[in-house]
N, C-alpha and C. Protein backbone atom coordinates (compact mmCIF):
# COMPACT_ATOMS: atom_id res chain seq x y z
N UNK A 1 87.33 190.06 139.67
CA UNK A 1 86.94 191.11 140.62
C UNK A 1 87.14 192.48 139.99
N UNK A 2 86.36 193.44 139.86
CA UNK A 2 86.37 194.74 139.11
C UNK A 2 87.14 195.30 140.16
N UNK A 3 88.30 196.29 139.94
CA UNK A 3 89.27 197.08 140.28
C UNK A 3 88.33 198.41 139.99
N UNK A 4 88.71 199.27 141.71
CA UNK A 4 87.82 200.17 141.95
C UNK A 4 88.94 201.72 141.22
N UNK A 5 88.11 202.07 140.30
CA UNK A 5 89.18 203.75 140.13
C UNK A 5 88.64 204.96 140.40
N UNK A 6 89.04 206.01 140.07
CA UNK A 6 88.66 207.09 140.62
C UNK A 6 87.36 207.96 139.97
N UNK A 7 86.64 207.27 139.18
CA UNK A 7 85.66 207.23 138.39
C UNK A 7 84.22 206.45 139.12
N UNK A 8 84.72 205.52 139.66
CA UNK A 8 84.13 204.79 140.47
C UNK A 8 83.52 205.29 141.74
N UNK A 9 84.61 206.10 142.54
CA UNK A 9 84.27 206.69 144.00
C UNK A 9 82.98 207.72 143.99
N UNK A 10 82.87 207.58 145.20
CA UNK A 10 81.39 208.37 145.53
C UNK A 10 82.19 209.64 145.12
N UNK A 11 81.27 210.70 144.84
CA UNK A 11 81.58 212.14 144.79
C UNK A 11 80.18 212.67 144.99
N UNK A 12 80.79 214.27 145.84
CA UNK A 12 79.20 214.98 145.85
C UNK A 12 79.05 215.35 144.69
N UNK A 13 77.37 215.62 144.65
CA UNK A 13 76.63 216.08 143.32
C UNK A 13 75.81 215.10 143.09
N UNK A 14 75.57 215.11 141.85
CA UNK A 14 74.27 214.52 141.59
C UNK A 14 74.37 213.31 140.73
N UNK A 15 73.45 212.18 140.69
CA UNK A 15 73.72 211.15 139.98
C UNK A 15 72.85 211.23 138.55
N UNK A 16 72.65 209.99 137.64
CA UNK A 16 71.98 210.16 136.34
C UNK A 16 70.72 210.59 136.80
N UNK A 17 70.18 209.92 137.43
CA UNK A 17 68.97 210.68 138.02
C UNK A 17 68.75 211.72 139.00
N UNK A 18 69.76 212.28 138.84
CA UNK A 18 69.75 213.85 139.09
C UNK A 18 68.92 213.55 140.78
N UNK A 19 69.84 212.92 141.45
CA UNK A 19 68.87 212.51 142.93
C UNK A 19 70.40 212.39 143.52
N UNK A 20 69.94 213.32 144.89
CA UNK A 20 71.42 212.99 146.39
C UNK A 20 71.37 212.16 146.67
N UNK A 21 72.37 211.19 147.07
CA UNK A 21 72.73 210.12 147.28
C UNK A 21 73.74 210.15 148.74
N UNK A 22 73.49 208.92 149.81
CA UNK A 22 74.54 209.98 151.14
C UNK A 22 75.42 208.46 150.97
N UNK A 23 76.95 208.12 150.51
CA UNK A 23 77.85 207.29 150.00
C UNK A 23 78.73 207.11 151.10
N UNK A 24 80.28 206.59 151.05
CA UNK A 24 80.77 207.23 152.30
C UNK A 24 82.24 207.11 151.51
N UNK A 25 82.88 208.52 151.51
CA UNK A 25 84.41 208.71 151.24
C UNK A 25 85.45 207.66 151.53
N UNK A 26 86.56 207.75 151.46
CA UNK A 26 88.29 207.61 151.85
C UNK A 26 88.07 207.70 153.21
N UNK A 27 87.55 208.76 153.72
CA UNK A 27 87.72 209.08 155.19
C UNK A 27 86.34 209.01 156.06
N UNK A 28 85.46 207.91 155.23
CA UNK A 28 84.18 207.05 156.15
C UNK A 28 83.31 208.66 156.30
N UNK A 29 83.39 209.56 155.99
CA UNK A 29 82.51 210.73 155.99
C UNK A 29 81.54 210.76 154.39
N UNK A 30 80.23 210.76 154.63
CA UNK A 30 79.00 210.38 153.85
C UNK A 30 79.38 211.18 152.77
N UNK A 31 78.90 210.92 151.41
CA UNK A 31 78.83 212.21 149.99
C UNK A 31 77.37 211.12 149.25
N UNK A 32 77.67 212.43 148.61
CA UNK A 32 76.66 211.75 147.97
C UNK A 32 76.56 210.80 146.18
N UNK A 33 76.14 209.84 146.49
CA UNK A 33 76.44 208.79 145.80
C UNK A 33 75.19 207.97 145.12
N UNK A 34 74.40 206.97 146.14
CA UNK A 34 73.34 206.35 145.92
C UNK A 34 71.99 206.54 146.18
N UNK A 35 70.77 206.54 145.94
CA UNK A 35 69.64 206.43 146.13
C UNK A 35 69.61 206.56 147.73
N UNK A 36 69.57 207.99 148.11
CA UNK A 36 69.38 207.92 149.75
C UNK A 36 70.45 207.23 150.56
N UNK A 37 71.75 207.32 149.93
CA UNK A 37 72.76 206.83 150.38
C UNK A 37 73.00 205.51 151.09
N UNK A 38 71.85 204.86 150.84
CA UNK A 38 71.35 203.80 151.86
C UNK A 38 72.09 201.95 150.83
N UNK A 39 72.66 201.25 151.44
CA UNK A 39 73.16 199.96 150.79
C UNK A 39 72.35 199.06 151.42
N UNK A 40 71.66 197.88 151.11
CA UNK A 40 71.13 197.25 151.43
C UNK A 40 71.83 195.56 152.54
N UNK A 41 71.17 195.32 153.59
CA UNK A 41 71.86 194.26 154.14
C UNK A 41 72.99 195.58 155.02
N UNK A 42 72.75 196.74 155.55
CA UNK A 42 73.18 197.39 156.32
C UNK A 42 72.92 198.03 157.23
N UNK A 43 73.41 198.32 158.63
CA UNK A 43 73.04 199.24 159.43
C UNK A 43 73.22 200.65 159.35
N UNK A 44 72.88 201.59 159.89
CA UNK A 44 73.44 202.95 159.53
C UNK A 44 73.42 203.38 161.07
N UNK A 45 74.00 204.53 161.30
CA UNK A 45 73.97 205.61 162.47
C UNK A 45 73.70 206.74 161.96
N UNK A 46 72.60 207.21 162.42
CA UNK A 46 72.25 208.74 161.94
C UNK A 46 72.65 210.02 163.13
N UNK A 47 74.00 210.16 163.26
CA UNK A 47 74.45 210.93 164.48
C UNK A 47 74.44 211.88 164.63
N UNK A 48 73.36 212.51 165.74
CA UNK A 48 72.99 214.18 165.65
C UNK A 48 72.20 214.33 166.50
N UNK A 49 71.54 215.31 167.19
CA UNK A 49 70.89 215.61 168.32
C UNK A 49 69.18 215.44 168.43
N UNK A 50 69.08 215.45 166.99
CA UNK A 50 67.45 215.92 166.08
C UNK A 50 67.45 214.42 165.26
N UNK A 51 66.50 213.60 166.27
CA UNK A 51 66.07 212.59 165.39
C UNK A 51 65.19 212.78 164.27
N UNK A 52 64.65 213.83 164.38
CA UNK A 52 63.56 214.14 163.33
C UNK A 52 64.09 214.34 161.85
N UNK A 53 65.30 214.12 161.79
CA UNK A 53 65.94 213.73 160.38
C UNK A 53 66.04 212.11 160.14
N UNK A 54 66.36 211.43 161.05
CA UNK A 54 65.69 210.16 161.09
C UNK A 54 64.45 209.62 160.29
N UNK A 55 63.55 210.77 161.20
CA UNK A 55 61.79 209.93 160.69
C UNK A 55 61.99 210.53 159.33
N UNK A 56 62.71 211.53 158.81
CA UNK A 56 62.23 211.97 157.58
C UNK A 56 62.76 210.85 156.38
N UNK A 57 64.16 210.30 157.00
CA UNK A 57 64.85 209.93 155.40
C UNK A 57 63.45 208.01 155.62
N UNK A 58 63.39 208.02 156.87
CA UNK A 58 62.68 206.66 156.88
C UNK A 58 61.27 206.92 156.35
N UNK A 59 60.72 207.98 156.05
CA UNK A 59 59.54 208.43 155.67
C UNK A 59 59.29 208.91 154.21
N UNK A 60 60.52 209.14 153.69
CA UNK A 60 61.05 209.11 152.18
C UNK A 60 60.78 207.84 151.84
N UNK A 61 61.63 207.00 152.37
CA UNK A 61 61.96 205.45 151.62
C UNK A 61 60.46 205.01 151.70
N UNK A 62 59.67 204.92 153.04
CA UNK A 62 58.17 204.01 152.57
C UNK A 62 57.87 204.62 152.16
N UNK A 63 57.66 206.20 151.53
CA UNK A 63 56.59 206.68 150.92
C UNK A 63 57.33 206.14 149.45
N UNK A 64 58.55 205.61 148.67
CA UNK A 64 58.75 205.51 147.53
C UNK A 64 58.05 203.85 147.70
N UNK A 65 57.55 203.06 147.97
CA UNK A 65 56.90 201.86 148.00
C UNK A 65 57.58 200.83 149.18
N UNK A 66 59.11 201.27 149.45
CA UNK A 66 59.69 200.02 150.49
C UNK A 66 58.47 199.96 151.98
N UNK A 67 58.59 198.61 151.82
CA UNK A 67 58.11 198.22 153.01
C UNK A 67 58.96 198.82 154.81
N UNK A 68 58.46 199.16 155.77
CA UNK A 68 58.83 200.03 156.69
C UNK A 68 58.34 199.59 158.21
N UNK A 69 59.61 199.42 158.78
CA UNK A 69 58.82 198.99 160.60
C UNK A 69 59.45 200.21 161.36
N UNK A 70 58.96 201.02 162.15
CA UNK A 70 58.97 201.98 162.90
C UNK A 70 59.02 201.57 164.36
N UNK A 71 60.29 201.85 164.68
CA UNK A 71 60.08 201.54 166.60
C UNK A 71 60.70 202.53 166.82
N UNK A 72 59.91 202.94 168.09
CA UNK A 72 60.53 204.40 168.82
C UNK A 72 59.85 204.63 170.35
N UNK A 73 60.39 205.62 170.88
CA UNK A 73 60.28 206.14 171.98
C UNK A 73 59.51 206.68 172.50
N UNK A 74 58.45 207.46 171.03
CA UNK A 74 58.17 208.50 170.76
C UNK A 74 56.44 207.99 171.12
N UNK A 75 55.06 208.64 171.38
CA UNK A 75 53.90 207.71 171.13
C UNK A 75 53.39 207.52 170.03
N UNK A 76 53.34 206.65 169.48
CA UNK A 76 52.88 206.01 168.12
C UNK A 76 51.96 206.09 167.07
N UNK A 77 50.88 207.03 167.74
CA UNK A 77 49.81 207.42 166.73
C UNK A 77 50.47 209.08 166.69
N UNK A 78 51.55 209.69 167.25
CA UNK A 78 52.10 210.89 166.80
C UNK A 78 52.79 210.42 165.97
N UNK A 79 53.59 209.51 165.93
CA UNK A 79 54.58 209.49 164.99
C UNK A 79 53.75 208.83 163.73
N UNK A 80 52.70 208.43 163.51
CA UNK A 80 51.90 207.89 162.14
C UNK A 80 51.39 209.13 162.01
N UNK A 81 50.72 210.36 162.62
CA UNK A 81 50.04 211.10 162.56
C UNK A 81 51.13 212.30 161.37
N UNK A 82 52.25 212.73 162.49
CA UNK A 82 53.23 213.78 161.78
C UNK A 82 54.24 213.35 160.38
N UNK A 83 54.09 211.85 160.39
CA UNK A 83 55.53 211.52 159.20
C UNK A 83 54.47 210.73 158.26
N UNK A 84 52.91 211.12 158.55
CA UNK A 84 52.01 209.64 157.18
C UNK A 84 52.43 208.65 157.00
N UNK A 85 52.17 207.75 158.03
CA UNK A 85 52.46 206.58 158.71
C UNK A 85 51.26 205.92 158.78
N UNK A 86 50.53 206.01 158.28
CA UNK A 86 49.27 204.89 158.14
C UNK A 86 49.39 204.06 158.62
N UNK A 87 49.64 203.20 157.28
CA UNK A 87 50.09 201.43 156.90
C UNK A 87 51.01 201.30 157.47
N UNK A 88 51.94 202.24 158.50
CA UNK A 88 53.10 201.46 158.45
C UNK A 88 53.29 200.98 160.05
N UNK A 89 53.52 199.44 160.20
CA UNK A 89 53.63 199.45 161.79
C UNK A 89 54.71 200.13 162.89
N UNK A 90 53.67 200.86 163.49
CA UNK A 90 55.01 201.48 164.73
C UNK A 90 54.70 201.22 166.28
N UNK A 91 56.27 201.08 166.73
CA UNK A 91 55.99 199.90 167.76
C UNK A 91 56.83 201.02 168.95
N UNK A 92 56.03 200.85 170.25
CA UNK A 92 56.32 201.69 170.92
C UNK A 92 57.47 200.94 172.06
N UNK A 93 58.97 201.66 172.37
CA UNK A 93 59.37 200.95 173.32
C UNK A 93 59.19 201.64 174.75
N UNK A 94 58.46 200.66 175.50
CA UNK A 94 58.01 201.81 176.69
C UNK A 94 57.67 200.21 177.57
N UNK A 95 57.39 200.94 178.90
CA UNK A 95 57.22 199.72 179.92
C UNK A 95 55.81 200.03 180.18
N UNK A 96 54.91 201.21 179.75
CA UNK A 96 53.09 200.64 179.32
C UNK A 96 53.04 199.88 178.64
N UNK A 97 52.25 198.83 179.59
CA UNK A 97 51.63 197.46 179.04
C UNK A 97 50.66 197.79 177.17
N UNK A 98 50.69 196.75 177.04
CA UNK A 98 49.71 196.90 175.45
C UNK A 98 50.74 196.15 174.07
N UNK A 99 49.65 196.01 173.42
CA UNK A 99 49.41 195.68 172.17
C UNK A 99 51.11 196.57 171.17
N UNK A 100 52.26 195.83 170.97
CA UNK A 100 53.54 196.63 169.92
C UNK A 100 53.88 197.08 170.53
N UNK A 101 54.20 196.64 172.70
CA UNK A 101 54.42 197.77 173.41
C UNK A 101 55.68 196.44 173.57
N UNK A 102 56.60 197.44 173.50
CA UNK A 102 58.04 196.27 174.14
C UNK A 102 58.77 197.09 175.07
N UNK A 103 58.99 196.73 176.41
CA UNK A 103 60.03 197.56 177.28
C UNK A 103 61.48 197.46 176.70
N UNK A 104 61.60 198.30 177.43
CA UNK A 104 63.70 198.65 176.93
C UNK A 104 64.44 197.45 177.48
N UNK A 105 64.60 196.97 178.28
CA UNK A 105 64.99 196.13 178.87
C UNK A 105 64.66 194.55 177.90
N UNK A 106 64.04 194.27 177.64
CA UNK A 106 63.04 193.31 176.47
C UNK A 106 63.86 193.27 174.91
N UNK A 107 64.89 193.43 175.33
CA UNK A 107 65.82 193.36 173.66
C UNK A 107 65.66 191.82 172.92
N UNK A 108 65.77 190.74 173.68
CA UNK A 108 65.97 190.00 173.05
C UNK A 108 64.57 189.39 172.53
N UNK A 109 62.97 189.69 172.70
CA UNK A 109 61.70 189.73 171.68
C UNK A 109 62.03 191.31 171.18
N UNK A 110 62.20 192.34 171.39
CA UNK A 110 62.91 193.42 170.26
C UNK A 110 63.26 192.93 169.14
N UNK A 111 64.66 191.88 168.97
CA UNK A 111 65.73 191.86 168.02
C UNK A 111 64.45 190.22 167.10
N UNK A 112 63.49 189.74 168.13
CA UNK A 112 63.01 188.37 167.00
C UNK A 112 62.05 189.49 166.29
N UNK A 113 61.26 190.45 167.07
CA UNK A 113 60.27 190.94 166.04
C UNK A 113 60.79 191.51 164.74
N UNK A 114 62.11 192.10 165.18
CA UNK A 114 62.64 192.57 163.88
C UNK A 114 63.29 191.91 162.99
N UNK A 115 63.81 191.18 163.34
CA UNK A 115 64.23 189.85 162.54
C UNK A 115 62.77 189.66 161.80
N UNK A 116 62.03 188.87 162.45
CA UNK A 116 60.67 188.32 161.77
C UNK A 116 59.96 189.75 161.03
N UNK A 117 59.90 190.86 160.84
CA UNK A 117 59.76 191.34 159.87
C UNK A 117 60.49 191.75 158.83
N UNK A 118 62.31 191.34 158.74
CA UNK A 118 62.85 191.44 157.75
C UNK A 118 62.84 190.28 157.32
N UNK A 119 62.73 189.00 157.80
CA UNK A 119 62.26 187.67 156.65
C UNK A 119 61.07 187.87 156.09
N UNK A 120 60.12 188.82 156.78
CA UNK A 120 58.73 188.38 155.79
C UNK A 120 58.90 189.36 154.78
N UNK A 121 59.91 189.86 154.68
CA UNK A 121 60.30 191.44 153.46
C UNK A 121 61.11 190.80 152.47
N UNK A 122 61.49 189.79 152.74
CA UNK A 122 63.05 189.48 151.56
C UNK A 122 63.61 190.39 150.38
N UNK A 123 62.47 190.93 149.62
CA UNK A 123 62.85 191.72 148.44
C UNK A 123 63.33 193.00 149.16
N UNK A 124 63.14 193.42 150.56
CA UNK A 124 64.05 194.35 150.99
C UNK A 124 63.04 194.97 151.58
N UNK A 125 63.56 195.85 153.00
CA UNK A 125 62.57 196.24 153.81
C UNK A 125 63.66 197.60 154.65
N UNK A 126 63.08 198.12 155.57
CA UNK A 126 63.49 199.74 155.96
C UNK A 126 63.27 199.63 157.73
N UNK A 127 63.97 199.86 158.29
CA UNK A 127 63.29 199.52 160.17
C UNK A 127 64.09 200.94 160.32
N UNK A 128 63.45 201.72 161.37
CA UNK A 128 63.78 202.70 162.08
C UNK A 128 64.42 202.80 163.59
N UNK A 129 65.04 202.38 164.06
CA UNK A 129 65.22 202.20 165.55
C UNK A 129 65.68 203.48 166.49
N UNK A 130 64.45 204.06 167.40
CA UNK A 130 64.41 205.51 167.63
C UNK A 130 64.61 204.93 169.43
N UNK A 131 65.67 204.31 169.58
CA UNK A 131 65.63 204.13 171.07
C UNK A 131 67.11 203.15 171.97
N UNK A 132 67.85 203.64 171.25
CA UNK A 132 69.38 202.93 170.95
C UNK A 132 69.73 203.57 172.74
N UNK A 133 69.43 204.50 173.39
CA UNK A 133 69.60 205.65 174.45
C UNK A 133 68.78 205.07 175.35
N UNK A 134 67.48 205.06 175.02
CA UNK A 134 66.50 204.19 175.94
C UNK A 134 66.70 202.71 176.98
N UNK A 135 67.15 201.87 175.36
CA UNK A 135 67.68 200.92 175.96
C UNK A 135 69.14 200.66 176.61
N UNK A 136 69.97 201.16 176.52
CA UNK A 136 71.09 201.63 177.30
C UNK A 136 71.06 202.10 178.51
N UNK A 137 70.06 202.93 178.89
CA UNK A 137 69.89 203.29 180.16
C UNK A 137 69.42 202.38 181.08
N UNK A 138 68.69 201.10 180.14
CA UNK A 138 67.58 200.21 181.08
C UNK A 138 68.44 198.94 181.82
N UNK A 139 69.54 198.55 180.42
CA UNK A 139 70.04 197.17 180.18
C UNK A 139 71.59 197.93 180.74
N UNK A 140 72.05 199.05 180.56
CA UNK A 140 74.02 199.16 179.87
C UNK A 140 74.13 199.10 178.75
N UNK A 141 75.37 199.89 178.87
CA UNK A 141 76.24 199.74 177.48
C UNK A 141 76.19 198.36 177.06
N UNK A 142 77.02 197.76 177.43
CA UNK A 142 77.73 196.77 177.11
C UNK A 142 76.30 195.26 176.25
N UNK A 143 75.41 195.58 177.32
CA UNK A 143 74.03 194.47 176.89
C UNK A 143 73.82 195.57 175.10
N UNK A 144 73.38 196.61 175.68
CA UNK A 144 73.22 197.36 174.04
C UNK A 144 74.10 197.45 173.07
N UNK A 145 75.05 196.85 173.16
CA UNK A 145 76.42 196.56 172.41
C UNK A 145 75.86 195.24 171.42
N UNK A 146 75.79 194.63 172.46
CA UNK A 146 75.19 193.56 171.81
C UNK A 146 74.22 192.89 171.31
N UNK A 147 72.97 193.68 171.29
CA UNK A 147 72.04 194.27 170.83
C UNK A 147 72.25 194.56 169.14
N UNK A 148 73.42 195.89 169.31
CA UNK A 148 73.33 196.31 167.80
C UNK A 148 74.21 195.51 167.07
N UNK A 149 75.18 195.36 167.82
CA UNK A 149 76.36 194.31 166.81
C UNK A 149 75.20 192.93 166.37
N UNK A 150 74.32 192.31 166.91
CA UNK A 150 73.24 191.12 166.47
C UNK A 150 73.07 191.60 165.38
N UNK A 151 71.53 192.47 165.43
CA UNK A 151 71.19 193.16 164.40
C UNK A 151 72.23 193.21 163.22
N UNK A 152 73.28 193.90 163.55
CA UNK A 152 73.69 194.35 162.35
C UNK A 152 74.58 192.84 161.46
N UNK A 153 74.79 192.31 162.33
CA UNK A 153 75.33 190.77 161.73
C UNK A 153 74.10 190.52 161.05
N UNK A 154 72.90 190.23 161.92
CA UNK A 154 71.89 189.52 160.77
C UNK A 154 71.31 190.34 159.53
N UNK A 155 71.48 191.54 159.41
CA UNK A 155 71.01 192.47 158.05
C UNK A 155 72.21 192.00 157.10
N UNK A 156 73.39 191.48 157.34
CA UNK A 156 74.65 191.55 156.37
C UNK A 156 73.72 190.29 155.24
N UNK A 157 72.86 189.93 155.21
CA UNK A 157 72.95 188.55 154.15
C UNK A 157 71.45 188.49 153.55
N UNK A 158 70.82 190.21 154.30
CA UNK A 158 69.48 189.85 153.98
C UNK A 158 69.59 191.68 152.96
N UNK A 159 68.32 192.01 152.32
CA UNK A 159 68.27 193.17 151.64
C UNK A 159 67.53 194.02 152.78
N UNK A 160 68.05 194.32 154.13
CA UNK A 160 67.37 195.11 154.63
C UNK A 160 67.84 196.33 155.13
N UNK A 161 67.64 197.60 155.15
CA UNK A 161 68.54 198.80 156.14
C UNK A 161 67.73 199.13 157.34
N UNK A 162 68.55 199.60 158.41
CA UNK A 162 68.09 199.81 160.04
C UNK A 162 69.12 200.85 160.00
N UNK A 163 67.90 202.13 160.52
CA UNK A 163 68.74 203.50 160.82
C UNK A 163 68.54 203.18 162.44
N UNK A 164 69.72 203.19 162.84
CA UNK A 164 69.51 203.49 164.25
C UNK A 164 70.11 205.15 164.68
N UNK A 165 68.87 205.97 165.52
CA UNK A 165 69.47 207.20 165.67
C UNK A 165 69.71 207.36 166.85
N UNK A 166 70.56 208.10 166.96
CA UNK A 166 72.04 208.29 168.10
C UNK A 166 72.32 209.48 168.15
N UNK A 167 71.67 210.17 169.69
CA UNK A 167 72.90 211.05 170.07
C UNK A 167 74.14 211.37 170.55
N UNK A 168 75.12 211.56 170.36
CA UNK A 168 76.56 211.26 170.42
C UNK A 168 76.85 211.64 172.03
N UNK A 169 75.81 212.99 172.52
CA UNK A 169 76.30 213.65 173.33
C UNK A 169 75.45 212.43 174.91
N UNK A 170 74.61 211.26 174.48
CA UNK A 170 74.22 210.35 175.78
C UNK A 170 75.48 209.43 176.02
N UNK A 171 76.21 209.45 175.04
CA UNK A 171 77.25 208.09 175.33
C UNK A 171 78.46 208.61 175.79
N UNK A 172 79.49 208.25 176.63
CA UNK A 172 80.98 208.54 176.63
C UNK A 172 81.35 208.56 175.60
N UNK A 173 82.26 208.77 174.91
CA UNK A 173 83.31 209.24 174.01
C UNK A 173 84.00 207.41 173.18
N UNK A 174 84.01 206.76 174.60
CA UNK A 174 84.59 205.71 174.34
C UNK A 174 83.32 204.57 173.54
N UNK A 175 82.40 205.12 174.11
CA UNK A 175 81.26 203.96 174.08
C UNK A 175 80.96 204.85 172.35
N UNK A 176 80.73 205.71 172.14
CA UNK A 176 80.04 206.34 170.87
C UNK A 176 80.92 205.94 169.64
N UNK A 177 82.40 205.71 170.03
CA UNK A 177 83.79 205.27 169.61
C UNK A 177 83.37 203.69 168.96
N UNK A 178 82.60 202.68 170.03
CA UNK A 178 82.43 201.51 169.86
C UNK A 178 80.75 201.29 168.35
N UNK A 179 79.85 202.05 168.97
CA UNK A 179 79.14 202.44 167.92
C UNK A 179 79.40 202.99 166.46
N UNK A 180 80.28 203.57 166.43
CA UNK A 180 80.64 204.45 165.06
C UNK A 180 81.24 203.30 164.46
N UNK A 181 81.82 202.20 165.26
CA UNK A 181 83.01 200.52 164.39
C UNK A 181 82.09 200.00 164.10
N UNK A 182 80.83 199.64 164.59
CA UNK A 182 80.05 198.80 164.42
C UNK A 182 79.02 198.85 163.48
N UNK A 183 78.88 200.14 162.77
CA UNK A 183 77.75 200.99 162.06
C UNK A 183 78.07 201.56 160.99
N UNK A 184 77.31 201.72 159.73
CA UNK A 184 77.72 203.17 159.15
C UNK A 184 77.58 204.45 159.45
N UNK A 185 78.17 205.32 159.58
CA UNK A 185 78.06 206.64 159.83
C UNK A 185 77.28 207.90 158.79
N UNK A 186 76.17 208.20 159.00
CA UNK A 186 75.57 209.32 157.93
C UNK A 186 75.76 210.48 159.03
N UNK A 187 76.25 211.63 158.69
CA UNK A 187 76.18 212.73 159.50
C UNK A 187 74.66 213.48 159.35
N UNK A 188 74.05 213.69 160.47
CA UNK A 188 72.89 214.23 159.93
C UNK A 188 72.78 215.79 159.23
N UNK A 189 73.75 216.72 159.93
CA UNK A 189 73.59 217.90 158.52
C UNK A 189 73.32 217.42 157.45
N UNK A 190 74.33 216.99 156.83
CA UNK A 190 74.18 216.46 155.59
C UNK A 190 72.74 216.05 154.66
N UNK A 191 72.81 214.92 155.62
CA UNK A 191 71.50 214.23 155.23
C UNK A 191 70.37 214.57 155.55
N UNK A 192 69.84 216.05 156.55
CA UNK A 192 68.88 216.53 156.15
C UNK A 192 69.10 217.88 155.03
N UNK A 193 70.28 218.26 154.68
CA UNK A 193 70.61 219.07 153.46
C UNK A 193 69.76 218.53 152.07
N UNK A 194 70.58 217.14 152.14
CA UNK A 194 70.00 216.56 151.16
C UNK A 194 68.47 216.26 150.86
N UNK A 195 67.75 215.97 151.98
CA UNK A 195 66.28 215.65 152.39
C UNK A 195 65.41 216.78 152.18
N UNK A 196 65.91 217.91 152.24
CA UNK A 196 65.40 219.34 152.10
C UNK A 196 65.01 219.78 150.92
N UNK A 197 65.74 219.37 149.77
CA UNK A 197 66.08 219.82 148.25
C UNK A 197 65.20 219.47 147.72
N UNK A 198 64.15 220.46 147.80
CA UNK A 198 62.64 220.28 146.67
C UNK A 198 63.28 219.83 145.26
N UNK A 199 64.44 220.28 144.61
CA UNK A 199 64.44 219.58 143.71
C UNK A 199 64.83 218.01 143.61
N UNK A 200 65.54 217.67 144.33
CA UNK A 200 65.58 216.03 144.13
C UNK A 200 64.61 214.88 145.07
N UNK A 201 63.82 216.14 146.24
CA UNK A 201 62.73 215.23 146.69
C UNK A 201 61.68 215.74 146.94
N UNK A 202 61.09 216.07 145.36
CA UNK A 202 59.70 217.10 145.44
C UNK A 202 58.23 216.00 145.54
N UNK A 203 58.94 214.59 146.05
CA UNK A 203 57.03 214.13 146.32
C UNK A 203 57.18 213.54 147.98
N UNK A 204 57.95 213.36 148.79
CA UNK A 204 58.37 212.72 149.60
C UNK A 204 57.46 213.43 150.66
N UNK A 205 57.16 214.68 150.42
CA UNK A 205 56.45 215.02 152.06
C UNK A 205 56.94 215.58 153.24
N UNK A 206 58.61 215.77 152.64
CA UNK A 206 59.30 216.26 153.70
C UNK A 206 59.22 217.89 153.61
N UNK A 207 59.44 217.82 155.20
CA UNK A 207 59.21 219.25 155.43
C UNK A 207 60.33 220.04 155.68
């Protein structure tokens, strides 16, 4: 087993390829480290008020070739329209009937579709989940608890990452408490700091 030293640890700055990386310290607070700070076979929490740092780092990764499933809140030919989302499927959670339309309440065909598009990805795949608030309001805490703790058990064994974005200020204190154990934590300053930097992401499209 390789013994971790202080050579080893994430630090801010820049890596060989001169690219931000969002890692996570001693004290579980992000630096920068890896390729979009992102580990594979993990969940993340992107915690902040402005999901629109969300669509960006998930709009980075498919535009570098990863394969990408988009579910959100949001209507669906805006969100392909503003983040160049073509090819990429986005699935609306809403209780209008239709075609990629899944209600909030509807977690458990939610959690198979996403499942069934991280097996058909194996070499590694990217999901966005823009509705962690949505469904909480429909189902409870406690059903959406279990919701993300699933998810995030089944990404541990596969190469896939799921940003789920979260505003801190919809949940109690206690409940946002239970989310932050269950997740990785990226602070979003940060990680749209990093997302910003024409020099380390001058083809990505971000704005």
């Amino acid at each position: 087993m390789k013994v971790e030293n202080e050579n080893d640890r994430p630090t801010l700055g820049k890596t060989e390829n001169d690219r931000p990386t969002l890692g996570k310290t001693e004290n579980d607070r992000p630096t920068l480290n890896k390729p979009f700070g992102l580990e594979e076979g993990t969940c993340y929490l992107v915690r902040g008020k402005m999901s629109e740092t969300s669509y960006l780092l998930f709009q980075a990764i498919v535009e570098q070739g990863t394969p990408g499933l988009c579910i959100t809140t949001r209507y669906p030919e805006k969100v392909r329209s503003r983040y160049s989302l073509a090819s990429v499927p986005v699935w609306w959670i809403s209780f209008v009937p239709g075609d990629r339309h899944y209600a909030p309440n509807a977690i458990g065909i939610l959690a198979k579709v996403i499942e069934g598009f991280v097996d058909e990805n194996p070499a590694g795949c990217v999901v966005l989940l823009d509705g962690v608030e949505s469904i909480m309001n429909n189902i409870g805490f406690d059903k959406d608890m279990l919701f993300v703790e699933h998810l995030n058990e089944y990404m541990m064994s596969r190469k896939a990452i799921v940003l789920f974005t979260v505003d801190p200020e919809c949940f109690k204190l206690s409940e946002f408490a239970r989310l932050e154990r269950s997740l990785k934590s990226i602070d979003e300053p940060q990680l749209r700091q990093a997302l910003d930097n024409p020099e380390h992401y001058p083809r990505t499209g971000i704005r």
